[in-house]
Structure formats: structure tokens, C-alpha cells
PDB file of N, CA and C in Angstrom:
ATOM      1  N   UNK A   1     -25.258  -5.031 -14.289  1.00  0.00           N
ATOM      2  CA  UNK A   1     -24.226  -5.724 -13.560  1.00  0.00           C
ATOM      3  C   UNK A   1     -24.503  -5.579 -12.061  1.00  0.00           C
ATOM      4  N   UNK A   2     -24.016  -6.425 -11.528  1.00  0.00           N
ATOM      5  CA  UNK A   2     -24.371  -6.569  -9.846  1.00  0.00           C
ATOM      6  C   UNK A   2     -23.668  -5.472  -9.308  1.00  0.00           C
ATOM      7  N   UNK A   3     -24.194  -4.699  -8.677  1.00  0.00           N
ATOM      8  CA  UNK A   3     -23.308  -3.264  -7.377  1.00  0.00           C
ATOM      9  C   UNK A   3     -22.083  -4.201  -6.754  1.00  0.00           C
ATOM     10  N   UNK A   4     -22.508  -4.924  -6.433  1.00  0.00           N
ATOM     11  CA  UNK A   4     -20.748  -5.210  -5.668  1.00  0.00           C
ATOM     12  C   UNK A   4     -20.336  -5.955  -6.403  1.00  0.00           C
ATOM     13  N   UNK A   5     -20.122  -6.339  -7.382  1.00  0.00           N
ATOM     14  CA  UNK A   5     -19.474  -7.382  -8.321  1.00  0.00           C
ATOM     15  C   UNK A   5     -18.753  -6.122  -8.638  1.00  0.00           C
ATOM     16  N   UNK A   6     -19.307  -5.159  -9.419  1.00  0.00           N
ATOM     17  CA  UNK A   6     -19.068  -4.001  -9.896  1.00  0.00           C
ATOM     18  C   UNK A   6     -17.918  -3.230  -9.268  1.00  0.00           C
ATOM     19  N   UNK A   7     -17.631  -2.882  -7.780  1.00  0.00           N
ATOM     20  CA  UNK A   7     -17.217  -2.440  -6.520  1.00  0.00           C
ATOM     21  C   UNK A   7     -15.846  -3.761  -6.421  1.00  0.00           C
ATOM     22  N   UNK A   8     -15.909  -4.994  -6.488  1.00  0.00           N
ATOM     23  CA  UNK A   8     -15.132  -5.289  -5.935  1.00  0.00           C
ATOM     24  C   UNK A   8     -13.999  -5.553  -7.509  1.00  0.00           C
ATOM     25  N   UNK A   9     -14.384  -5.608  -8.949  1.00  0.00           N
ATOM     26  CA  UNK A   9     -13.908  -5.623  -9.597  1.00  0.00           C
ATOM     27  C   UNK A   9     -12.788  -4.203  -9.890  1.00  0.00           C
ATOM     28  N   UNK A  10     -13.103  -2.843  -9.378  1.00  0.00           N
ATOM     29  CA  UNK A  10     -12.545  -1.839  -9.474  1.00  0.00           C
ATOM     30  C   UNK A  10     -11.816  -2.010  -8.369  1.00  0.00           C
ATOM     31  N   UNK A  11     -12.004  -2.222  -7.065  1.00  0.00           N
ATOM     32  CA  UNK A  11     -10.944  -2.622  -6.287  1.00  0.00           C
ATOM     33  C   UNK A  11      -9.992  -3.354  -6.674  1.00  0.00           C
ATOM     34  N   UNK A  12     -10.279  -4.528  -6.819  1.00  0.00           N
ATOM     35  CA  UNK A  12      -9.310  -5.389  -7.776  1.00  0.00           C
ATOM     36  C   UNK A  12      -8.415  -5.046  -8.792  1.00  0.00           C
ATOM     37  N   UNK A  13      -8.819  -4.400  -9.563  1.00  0.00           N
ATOM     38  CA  UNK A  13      -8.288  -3.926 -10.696  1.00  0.00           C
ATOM     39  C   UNK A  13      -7.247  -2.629  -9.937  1.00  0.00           C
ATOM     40  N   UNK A  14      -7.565  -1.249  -8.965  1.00  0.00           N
ATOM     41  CA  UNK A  14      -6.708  -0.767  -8.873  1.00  0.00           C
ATOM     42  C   UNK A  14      -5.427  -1.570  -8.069  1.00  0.00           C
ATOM     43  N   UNK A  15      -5.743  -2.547  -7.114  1.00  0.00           N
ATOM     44  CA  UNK A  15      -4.950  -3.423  -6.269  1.00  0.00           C
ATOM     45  C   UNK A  15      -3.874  -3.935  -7.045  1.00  0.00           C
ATOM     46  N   UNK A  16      -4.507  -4.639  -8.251  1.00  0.00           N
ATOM     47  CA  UNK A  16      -3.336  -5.271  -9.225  1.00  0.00           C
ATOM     48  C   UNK A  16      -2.325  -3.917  -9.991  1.00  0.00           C
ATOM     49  N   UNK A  17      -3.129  -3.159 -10.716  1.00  0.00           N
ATOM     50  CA  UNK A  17      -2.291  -2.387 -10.990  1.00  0.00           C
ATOM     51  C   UNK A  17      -0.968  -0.784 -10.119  1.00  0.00           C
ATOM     52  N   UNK A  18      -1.571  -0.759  -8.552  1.00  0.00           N
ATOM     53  CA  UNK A  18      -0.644  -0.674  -7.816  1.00  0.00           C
ATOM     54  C   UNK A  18       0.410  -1.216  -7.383  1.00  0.00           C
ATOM     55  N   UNK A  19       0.107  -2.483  -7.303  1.00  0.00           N
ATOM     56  CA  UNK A  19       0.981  -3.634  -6.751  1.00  0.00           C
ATOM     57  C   UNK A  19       2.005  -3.860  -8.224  1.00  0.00           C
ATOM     58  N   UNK A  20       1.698  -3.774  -9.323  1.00  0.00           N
ATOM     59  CA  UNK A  20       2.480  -3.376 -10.414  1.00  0.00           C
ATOM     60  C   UNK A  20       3.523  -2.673 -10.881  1.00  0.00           C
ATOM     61  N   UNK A  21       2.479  -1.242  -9.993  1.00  0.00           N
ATOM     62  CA  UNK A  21       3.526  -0.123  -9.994  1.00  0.00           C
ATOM     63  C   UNK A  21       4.858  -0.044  -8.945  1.00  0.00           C
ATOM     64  N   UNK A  22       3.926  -0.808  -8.120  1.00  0.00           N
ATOM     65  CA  UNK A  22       5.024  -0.420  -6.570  1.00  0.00           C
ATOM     66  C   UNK A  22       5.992  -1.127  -7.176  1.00  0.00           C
ATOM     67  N   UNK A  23       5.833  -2.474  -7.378  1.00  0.00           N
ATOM     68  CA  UNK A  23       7.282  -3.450  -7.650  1.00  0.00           C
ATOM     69  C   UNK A  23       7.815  -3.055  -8.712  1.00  0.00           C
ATOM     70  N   UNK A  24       7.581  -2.357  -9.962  1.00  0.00           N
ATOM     71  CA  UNK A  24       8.370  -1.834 -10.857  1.00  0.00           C
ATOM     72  C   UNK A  24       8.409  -2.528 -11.788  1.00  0.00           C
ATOM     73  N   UNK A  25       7.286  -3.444 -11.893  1.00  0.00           N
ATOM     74  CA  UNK A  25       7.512  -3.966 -13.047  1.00  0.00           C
ATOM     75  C   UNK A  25       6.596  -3.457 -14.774  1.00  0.00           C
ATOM     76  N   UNK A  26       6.133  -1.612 -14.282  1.00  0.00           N
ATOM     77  CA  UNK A  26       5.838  -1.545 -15.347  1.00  0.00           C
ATOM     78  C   UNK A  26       6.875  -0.073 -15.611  1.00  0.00           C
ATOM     79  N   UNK A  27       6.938   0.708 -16.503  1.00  0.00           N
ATOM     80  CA  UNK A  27       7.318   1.890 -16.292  1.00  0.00           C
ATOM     81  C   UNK A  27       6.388   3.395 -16.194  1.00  0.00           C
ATOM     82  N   UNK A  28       7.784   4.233 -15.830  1.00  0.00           N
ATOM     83  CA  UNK A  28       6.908   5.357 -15.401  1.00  0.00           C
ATOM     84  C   UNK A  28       5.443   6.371 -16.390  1.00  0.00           C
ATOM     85  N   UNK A  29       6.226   5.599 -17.416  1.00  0.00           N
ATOM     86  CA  UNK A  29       5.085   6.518 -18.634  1.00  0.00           C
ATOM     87  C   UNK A  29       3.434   5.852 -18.375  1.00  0.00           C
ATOM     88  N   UNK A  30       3.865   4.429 -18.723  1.00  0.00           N
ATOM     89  CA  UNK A  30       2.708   3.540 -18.505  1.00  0.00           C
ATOM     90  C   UNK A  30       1.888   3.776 -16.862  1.00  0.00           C
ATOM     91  N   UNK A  31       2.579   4.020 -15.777  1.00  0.00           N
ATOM     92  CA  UNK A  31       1.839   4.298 -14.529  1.00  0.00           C
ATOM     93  C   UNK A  31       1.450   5.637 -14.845  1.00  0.00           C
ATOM     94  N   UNK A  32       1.850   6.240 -15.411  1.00  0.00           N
ATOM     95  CA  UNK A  32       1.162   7.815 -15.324  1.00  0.00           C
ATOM     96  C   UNK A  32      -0.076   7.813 -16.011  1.00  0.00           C
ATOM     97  N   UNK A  33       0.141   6.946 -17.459  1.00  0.00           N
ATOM     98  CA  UNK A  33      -1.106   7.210 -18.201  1.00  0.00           C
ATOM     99  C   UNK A  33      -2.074   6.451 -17.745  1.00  0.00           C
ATOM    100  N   UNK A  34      -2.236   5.116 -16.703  1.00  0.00           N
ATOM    101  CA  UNK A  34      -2.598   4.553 -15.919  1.00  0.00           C
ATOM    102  C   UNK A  34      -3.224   5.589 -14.879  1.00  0.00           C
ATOM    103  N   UNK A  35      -2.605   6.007 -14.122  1.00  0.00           N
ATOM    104  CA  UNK A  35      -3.348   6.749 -13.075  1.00  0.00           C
ATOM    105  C   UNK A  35      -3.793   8.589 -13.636  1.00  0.00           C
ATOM    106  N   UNK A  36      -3.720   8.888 -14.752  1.00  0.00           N
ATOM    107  CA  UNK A  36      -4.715   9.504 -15.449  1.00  0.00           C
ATOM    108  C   UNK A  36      -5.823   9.168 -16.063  1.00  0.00           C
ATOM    109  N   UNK A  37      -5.361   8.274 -16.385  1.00  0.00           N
ATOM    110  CA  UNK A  37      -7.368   7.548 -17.122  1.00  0.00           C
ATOM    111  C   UNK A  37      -8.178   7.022 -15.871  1.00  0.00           C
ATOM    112  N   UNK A  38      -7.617   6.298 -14.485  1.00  0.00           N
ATOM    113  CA  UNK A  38      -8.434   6.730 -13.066  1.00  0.00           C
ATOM    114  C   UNK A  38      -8.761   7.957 -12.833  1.00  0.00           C
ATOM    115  N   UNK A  39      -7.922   9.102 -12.694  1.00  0.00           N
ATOM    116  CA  UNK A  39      -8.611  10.265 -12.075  1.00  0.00           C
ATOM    117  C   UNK A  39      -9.815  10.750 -12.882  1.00  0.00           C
ATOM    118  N   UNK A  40      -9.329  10.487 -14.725  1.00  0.00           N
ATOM    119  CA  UNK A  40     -10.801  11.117 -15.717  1.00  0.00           C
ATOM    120  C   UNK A  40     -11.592   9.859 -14.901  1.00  0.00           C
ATOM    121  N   UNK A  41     -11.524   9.099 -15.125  1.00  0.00           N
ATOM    122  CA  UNK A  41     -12.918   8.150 -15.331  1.00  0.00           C
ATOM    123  C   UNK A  41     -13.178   8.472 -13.777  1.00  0.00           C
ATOM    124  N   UNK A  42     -12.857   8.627 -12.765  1.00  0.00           N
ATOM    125  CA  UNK A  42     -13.162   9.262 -11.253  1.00  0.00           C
ATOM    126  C   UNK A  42     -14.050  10.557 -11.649  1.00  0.00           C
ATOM    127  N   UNK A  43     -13.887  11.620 -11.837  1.00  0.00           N
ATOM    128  CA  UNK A  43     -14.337  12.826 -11.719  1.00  0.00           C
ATOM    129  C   UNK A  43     -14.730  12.950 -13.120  1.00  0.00           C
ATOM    130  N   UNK A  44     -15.082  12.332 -14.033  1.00  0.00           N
ATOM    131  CA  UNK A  44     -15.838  12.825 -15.210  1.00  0.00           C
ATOM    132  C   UNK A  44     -17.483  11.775 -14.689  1.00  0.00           C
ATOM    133  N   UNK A  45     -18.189  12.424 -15.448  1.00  0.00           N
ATOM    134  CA  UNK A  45     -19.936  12.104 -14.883  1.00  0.00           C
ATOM    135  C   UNK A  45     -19.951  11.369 -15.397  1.00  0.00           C
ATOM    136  N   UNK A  46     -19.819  10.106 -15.498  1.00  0.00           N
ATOM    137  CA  UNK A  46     -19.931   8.702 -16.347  1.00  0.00           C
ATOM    138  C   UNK A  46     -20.837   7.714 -15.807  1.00  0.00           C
ATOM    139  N   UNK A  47     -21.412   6.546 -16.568  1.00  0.00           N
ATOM    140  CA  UNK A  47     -21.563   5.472 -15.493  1.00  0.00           C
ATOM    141  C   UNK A  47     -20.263   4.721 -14.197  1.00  0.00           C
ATOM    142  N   UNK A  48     -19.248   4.812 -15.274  1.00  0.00           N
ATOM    143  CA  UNK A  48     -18.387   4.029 -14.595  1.00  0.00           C
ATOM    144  C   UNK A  48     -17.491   4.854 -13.067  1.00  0.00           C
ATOM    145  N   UNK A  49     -18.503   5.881 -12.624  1.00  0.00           N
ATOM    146  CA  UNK A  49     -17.245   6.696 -11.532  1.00  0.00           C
ATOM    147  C   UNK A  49     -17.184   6.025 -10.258  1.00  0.00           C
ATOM    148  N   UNK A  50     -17.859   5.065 -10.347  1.00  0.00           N
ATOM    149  CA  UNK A  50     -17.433   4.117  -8.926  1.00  0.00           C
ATOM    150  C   UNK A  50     -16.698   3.259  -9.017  1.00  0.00           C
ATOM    151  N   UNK A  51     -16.592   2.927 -10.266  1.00  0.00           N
ATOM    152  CA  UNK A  51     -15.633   1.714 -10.532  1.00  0.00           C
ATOM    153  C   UNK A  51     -14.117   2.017 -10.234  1.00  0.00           C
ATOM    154  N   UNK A  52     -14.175   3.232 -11.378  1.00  0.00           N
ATOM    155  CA  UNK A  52     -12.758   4.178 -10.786  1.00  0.00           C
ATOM    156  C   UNK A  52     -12.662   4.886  -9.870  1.00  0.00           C
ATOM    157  N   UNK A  53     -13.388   5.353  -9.028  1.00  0.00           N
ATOM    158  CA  UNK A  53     -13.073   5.322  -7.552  1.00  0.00           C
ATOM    159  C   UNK A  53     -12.576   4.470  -6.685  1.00  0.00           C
ATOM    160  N   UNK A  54     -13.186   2.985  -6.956  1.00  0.00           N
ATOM    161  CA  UNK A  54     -12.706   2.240  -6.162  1.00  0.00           C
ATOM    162  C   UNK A  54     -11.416   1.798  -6.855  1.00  0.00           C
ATOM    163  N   UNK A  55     -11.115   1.853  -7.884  1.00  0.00           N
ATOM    164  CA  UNK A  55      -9.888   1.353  -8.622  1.00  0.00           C
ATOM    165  C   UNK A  55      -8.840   2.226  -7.940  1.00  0.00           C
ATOM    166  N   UNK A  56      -9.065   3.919  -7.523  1.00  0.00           N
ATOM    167  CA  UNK A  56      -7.970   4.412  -6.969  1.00  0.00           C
ATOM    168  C   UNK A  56      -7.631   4.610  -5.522  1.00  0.00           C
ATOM    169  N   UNK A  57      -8.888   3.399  -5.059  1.00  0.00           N
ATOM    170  CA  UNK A  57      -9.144   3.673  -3.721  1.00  0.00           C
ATOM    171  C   UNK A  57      -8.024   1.789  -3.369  1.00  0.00           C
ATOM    172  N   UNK A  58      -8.205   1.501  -4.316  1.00  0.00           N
ATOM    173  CA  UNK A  58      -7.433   0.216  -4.181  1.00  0.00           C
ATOM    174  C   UNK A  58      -5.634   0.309  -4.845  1.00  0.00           C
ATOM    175  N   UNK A  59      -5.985   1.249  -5.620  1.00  0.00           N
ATOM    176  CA  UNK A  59      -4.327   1.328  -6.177  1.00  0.00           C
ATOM    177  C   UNK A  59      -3.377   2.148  -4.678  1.00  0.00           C
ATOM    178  N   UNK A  60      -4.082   3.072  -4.243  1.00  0.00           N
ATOM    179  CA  UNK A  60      -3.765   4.031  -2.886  1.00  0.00           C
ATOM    180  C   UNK A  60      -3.549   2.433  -1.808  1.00  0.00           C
ATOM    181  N   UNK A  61      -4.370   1.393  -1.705  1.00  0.00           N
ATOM    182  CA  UNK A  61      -4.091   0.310  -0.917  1.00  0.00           C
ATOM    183  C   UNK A  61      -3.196  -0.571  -0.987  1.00  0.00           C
ATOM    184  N   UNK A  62      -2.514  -0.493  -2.467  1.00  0.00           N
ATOM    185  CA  UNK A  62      -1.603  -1.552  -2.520  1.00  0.00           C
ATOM    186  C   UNK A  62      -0.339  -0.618  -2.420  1.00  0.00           C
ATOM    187  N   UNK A  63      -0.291   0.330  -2.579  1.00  0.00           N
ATOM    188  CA  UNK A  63       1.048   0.901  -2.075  1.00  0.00           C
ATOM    189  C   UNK A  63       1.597   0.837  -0.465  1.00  0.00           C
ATOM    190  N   UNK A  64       0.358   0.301   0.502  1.00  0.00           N
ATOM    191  CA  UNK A  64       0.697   0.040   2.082  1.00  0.00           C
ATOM    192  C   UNK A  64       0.492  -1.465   2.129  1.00  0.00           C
ATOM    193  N   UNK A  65       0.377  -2.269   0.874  1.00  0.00           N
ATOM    194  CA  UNK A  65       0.401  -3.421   1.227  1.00  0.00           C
ATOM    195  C   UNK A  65       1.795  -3.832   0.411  1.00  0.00           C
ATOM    196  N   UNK A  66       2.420  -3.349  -0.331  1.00  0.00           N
ATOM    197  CA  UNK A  66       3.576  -3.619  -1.263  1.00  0.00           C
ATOM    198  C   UNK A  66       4.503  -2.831  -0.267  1.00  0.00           C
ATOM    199  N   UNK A  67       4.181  -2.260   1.255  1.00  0.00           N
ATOM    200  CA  UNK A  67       5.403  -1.158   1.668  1.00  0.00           C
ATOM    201  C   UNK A  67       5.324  -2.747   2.653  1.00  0.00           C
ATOM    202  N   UNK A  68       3.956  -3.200   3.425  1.00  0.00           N
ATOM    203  CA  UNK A  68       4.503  -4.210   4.270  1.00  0.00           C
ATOM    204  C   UNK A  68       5.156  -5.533   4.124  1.00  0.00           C
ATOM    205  N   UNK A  69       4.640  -6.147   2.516  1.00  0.00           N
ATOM    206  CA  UNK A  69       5.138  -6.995   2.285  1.00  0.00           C
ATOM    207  C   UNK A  69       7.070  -6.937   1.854  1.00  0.00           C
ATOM    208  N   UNK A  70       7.476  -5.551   1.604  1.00  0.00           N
ATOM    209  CA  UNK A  70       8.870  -5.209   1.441  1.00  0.00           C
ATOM    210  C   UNK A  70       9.533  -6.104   2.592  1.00  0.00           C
ATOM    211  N   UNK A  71       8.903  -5.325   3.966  1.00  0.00           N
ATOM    212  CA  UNK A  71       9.142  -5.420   5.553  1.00  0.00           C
ATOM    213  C   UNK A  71       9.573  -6.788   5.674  1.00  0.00           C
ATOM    214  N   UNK A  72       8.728  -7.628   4.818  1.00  0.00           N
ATOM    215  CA  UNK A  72       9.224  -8.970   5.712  1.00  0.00           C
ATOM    216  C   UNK A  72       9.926  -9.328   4.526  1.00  0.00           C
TER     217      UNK A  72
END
């Protein structure tokens, strides 16, 4: 698979599922077990630890983009 196809799909993916969480439209069980299967797939030696890096590097982004879009 292409490196940044790869990179921007885990961005993506944490973006949507922050932006999920922030607005509330999933619940708390489901965000938890959500942002536990990021941190394993982050810090376990896998192929996939960039993907979930960037997935929690994008879920961490949509919580300051779901605080500005509140704003207006």
C-alpha cells in the first residue's frame, strides 16, 4: 500500500471517529473500546503502528476542531 495513502487513511479514520465522539453521537462504552484498540494497535509491534498513530494523532485533532466548530 502507498506510505501516504496509508498515513492519510489513519488520520482520517481517527478524525471521523473523534468528531463522533465529541458530538455524542456514539456512547461511552463504544469510545472507550474505540480508543483502546488505538492505543494496542499504537504501541504493540505490528505492521499497522503508524496507521494507529496517526488515527490517535487525528482523533486528539478533532476534539480542537469539534471545540471550534461548537464556537460558531
Amino acid at each position: 500500500m502507498n506510505p501516504f495513502l496509508f498515513a492519510a487513511l489513519g488520520l482520517l479514520g481517527g478524525l471521523v471517529f473523534g468528531l463522533v465522539v465529541a458530538w455524542g453521537w456514539v456512547g461511552l462504552l463504544v469510545a472507550a473500546i474505540g480508543v483502546v484498540v488505538m492505543l494496542a494497535g499504537a504501541f504493540l509491534p505490528t505492521m499497522l503502528r503508524g496507521l494507529f498513530g496517526l488515527a490517535i494523532v487525528g482523533f486528539l485533532l478533532s476534539f480542537v476542531i469539534a471545540g471550534g466548530l461548537t464556537l460558531l
